[in-house]
C-alpha atoms as a PDB file:
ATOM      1  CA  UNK A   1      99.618 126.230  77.098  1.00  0.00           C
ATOM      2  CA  UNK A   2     102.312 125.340  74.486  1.00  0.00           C
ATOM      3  CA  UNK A   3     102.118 124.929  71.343  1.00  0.00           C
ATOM      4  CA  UNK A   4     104.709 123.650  68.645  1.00  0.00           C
ATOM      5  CA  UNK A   5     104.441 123.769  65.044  1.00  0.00           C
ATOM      6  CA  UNK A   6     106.190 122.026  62.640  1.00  0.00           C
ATOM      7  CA  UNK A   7     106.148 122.375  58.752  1.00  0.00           C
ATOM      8  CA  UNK A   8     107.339 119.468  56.447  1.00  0.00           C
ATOM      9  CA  UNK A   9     107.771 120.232  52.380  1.00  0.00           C
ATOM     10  CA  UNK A  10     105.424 122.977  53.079  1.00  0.00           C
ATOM     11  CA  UNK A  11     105.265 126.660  54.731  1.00  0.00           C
ATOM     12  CA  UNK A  12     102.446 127.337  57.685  1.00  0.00           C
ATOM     13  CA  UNK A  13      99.686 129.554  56.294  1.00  0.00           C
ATOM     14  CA  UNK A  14      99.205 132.328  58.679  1.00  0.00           C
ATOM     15  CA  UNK A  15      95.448 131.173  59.740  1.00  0.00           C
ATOM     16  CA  UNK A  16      96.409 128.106  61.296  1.00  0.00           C
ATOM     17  CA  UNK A  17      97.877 128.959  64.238  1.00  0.00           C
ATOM     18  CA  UNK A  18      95.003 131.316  64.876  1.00  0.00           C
ATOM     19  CA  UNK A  19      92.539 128.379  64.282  1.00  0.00           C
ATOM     20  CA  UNK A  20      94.458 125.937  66.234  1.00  0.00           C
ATOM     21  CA  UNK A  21      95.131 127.791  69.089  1.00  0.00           C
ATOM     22  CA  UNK A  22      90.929 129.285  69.407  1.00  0.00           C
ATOM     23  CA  UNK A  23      90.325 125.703  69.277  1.00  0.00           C
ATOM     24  CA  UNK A  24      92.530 125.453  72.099  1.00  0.00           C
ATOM     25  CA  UNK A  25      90.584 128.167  74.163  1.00  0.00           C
ATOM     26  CA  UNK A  26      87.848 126.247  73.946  1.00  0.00           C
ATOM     27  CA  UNK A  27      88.883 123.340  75.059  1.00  0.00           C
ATOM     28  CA  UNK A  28      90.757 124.673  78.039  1.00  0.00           C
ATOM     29  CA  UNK A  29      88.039 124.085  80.742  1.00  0.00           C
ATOM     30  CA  UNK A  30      88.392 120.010  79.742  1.00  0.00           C
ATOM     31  CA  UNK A  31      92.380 119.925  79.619  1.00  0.00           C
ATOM     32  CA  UNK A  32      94.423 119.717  82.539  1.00  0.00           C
ATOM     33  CA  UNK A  33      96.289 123.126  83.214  1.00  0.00           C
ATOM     34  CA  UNK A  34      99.692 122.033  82.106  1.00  0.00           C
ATOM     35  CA  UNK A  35      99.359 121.091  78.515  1.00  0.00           C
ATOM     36  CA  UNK A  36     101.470 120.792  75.480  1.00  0.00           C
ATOM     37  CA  UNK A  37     100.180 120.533  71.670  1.00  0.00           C
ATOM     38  CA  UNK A  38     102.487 119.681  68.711  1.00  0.00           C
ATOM     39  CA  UNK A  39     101.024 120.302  65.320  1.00  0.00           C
ATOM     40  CA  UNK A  40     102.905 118.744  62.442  1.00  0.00           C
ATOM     41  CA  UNK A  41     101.891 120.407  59.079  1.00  0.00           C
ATOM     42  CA  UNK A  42     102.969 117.982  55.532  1.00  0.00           C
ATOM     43  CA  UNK A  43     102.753 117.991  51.999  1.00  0.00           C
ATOM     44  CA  UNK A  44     101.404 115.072  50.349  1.00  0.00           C
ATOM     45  CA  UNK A  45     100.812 114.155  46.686  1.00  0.00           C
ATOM     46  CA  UNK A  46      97.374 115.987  46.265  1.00  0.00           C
ATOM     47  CA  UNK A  47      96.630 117.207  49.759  1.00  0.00           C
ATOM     48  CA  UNK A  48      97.700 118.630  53.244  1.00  0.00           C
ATOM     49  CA  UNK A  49      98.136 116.971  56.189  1.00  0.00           C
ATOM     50  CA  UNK A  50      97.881 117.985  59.249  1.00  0.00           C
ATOM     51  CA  UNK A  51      98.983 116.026  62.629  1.00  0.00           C
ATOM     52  CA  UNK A  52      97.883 117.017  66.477  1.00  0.00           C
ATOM     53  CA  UNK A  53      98.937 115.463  69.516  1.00  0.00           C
ATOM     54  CA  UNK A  54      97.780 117.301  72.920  1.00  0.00           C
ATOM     55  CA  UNK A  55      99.744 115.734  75.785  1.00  0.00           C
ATOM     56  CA  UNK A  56      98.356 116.348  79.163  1.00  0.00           C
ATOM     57  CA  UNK A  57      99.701 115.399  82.133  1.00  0.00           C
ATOM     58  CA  UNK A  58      98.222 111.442  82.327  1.00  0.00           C
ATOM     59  CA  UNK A  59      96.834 111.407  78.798  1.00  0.00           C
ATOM     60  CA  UNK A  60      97.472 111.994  75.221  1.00  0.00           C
ATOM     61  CA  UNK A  61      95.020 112.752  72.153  1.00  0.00           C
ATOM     62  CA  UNK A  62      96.412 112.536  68.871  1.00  0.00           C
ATOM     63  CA  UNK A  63      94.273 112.995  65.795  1.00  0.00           C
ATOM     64  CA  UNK A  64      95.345 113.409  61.480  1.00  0.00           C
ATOM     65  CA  UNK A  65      93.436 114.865  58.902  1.00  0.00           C
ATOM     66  CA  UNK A  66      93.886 115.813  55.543  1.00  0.00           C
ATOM     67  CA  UNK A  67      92.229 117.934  53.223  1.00  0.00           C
ATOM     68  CA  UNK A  68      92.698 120.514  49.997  1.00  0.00           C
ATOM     69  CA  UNK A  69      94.174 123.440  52.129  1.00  0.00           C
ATOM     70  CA  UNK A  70      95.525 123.518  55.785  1.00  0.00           C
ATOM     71  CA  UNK A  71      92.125 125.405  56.961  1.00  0.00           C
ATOM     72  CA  UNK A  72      89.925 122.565  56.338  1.00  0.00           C
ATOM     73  CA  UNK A  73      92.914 119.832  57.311  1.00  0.00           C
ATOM     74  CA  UNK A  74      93.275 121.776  60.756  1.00  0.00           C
ATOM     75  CA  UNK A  75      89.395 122.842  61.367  1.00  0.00           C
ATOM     76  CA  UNK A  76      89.129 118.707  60.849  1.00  0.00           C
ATOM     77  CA  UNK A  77      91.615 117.655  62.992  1.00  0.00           C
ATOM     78  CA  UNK A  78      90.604 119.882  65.983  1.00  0.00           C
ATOM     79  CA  UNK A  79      87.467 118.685  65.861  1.00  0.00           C
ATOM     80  CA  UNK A  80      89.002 114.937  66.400  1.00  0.00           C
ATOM     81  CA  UNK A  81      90.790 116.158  69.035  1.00  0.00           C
ATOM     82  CA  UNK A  82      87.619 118.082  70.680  1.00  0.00           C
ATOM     83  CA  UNK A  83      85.677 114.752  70.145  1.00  0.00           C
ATOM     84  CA  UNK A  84      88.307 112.629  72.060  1.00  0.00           C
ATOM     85  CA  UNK A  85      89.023 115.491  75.316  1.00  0.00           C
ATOM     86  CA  UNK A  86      85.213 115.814  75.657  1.00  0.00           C
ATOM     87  CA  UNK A  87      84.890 111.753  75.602  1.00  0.00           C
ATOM     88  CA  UNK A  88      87.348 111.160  77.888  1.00  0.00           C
ATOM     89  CA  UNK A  89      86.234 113.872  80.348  1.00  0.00           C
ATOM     90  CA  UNK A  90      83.021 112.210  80.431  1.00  0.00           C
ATOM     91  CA  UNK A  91      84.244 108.818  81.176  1.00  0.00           C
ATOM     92  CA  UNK A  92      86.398 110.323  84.223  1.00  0.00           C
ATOM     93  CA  UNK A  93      83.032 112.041  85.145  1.00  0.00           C
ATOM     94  CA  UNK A  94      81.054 108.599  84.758  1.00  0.00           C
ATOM     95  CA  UNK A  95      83.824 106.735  86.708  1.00  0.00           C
ATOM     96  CA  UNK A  96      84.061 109.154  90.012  1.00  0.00           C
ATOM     97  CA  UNK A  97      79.713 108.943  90.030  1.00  0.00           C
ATOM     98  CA  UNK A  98      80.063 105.452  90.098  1.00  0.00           C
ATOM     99  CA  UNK A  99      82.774 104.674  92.276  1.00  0.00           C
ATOM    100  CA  UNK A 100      80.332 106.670  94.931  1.00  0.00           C
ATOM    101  CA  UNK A 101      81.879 108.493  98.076  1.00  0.00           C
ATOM    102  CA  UNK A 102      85.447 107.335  99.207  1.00  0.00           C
ATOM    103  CA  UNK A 103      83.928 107.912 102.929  1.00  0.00           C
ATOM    104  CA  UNK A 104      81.604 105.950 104.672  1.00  0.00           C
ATOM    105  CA  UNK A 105      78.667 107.391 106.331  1.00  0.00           C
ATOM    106  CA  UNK A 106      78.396 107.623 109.937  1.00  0.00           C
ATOM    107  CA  UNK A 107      75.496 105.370 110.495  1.00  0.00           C
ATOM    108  CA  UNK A 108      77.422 102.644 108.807  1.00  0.00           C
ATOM    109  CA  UNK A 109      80.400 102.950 111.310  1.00  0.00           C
ATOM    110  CA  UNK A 110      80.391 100.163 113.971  1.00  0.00           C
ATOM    111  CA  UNK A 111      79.451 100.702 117.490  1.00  0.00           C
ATOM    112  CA  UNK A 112      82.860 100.831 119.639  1.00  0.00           C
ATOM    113  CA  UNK A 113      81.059  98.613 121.994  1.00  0.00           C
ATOM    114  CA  UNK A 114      79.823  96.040 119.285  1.00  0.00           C
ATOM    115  CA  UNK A 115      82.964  95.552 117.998  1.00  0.00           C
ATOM    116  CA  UNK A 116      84.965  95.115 121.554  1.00  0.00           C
ATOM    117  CA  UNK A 117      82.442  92.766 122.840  1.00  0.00           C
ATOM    118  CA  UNK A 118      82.355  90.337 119.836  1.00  0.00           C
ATOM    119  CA  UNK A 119      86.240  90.624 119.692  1.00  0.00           C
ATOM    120  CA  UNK A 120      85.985  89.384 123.267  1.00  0.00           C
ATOM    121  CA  UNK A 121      83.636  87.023 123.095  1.00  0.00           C
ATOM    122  CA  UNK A 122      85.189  84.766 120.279  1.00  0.00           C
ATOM    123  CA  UNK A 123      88.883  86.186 119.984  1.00  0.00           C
ATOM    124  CA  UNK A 124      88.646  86.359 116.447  1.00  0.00           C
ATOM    125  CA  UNK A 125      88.171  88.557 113.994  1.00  0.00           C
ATOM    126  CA  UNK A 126      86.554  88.141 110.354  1.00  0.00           C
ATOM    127  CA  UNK A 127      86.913  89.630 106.785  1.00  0.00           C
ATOM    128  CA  UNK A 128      85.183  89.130 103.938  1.00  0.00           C
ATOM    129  CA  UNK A 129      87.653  89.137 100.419  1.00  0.00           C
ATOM    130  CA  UNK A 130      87.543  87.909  97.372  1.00  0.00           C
ATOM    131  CA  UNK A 131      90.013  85.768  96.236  1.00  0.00           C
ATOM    132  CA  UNK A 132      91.955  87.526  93.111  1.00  0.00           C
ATOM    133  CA  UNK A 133      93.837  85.909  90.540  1.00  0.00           C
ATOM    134  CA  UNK A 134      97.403  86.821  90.551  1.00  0.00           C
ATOM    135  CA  UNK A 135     101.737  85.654  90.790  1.00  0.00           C
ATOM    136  CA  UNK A 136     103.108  84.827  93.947  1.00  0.00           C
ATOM    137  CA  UNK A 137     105.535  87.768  93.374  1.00  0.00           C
ATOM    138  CA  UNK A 138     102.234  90.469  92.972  1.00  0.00           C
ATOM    139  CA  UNK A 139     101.046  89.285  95.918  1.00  0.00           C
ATOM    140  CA  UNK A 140     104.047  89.656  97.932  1.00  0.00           C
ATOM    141  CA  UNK A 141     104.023  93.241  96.554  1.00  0.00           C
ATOM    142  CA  UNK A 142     100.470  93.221  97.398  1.00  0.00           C
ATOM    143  CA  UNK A 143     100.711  91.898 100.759  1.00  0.00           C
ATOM    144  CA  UNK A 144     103.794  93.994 101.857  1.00  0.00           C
ATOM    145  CA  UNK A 145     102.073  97.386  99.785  1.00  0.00           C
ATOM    146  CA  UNK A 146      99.070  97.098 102.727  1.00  0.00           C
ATOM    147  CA  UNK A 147      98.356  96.822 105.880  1.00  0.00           C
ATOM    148  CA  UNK A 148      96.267  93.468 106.242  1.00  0.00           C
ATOM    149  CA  UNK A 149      97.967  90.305 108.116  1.00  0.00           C
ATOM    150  CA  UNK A 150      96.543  87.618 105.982  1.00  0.00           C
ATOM    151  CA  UNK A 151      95.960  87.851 102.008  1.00  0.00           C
ATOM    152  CA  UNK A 152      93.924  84.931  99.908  1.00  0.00           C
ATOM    153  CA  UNK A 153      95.079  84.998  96.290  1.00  0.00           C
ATOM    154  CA  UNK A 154      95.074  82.625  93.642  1.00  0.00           C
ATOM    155  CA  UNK A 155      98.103  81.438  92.147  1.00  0.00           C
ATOM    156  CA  UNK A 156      98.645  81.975  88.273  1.00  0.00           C
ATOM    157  CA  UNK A 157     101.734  79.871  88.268  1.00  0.00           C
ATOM    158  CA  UNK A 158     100.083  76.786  90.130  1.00  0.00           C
ATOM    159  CA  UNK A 159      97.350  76.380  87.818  1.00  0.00           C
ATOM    160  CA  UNK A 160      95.027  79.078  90.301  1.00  0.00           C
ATOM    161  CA  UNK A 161      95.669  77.009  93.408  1.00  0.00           C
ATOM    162  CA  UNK A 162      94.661  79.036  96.540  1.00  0.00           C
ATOM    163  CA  UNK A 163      97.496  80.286  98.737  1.00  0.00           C
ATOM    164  CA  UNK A 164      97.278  82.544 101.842  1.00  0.00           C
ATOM    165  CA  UNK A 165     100.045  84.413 102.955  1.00  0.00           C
ATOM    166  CA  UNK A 166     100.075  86.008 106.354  1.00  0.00           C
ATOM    167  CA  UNK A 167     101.806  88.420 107.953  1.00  0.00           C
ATOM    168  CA  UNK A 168     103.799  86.463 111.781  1.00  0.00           C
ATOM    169  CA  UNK A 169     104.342  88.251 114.717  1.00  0.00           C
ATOM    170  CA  UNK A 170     108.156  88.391 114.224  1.00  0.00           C
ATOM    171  CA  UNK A 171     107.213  90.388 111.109  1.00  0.00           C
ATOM    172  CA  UNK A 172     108.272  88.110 108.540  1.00  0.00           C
ATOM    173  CA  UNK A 173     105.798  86.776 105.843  1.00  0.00           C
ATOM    174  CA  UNK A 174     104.496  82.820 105.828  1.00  0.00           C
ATOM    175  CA  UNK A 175     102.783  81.377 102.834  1.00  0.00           C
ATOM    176  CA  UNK A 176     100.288  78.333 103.864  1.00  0.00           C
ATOM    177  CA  UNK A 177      99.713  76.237 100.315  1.00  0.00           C
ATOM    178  CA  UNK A 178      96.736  73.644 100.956  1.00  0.00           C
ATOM    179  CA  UNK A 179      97.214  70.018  99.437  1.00  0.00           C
END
C-alpha cells in the first residue's frame, strides 16, 4: 500500500503517519490489494485539517476532518474512512447473497428429450423478456453485445413505442415498428 502525504502552511507531526498508516493495517482485510491513500495535511485559521482519499481499484473513499491538533484531525478522519470501507464491503456482501448462485441447479436443467420433442412438435421456440426502456442506438449495442435473435425494447425517442429488432439469416439486423 501507498501512501502520500502532503503538508500545506504547516509541517507533518511525526505521529501521523504512524496513526494513519495502523489505521491502514486494519483496514487491509476490506481494501482491495492494490491501494493508494493521499493524505493532505492544512492550516486553517484556528484549526488543522486533515484530507484522506483511499483509491482502490473500482472505488474511492474520501473523508475531511478538522480538529485542534493533527492527532485528533487524523484519528477523526480515519474513522470516516473506516466507516465508509466497512459500509461498502457490506453492501458488495449484501448484493452477491442476493443475486443468489450464477449457476443453475441440475434439477432445473431441461430434459434433452423435452426440449427436442416440443421443438419438433410446434417449430417454435419461446422466451419470456421483459420489455426495457431504452434508445434505438442502446439497443443496437444491446442486440449486437448478445447472442439472442430477436430483442423487445421500448423506444425512448418514440414516446416508449415497442420495437423488436431481430437478428436475419443473412446476418444483418431488421427492426419491425408496429402501427
Amino acid at each position: 500500500m501507498k501512501t502520500v502525504y502532503i503538508a500545506r502552511r504547516i509541517r507533518i507531526h511525526p505521529s501521523l503517519p504512524e496513526i494513519v498508516d495502523a489505521k491502514l493495517a486494519k483496514l487491509e482485510r476490506f481494501l482491495p490489494r492494490t491501494v493508494q491513500a493521499h493524505v493532505a495535511v492544512k492550516r486553517e485559521k484556528n484549526a488543522v485539517a486533515v484530507e484522506v482519499a483511499v483509491a482502490g481499484r473500482q472505488r474511492t473513499w474520501k473523508a475531511t476532518a478538522s480538529g485542534p491538533d493533527q492527532r485528533t484531525a487524523a484519528q477523526e478522519v480515519m474513522d470516516r474512512i473506516a466507516t465508509q470501507v466497512k459500509k461498502s464491503k457490506a453492501l458488495v456482501k449484501e448484493e452477491k447473497k442476493r443475486s443468489g448462485p450464477s449457476v443453475r441447479k441440475p434439477e432445473t436443467w431441461p430434459q434433452p428429450e423435452a426440449a427436442g420433442a416440443d421443438r419438433a412438435a410446434g417449430g417454435t421456440r419461446r422466451e419470456t423478456s421483459a420489455a426495457r426502456t431504452m434508445f434505438e442506438e442502446d439497443a443496437l449495442a444491446a442486440f449486437h453485445g448478445s447472442s439472442r435473435d430477436v430483442l423487445v425494447y421500448r423506444d425512448l425517442g418514440a414516446d416508449e413505442a415497442l420495437r423488436v429488432l431481430y437478428r436475419r439469416r443473412d446476418g444483418r439486423v431488421g427492426l419491425v415498428v408496429p402501427e
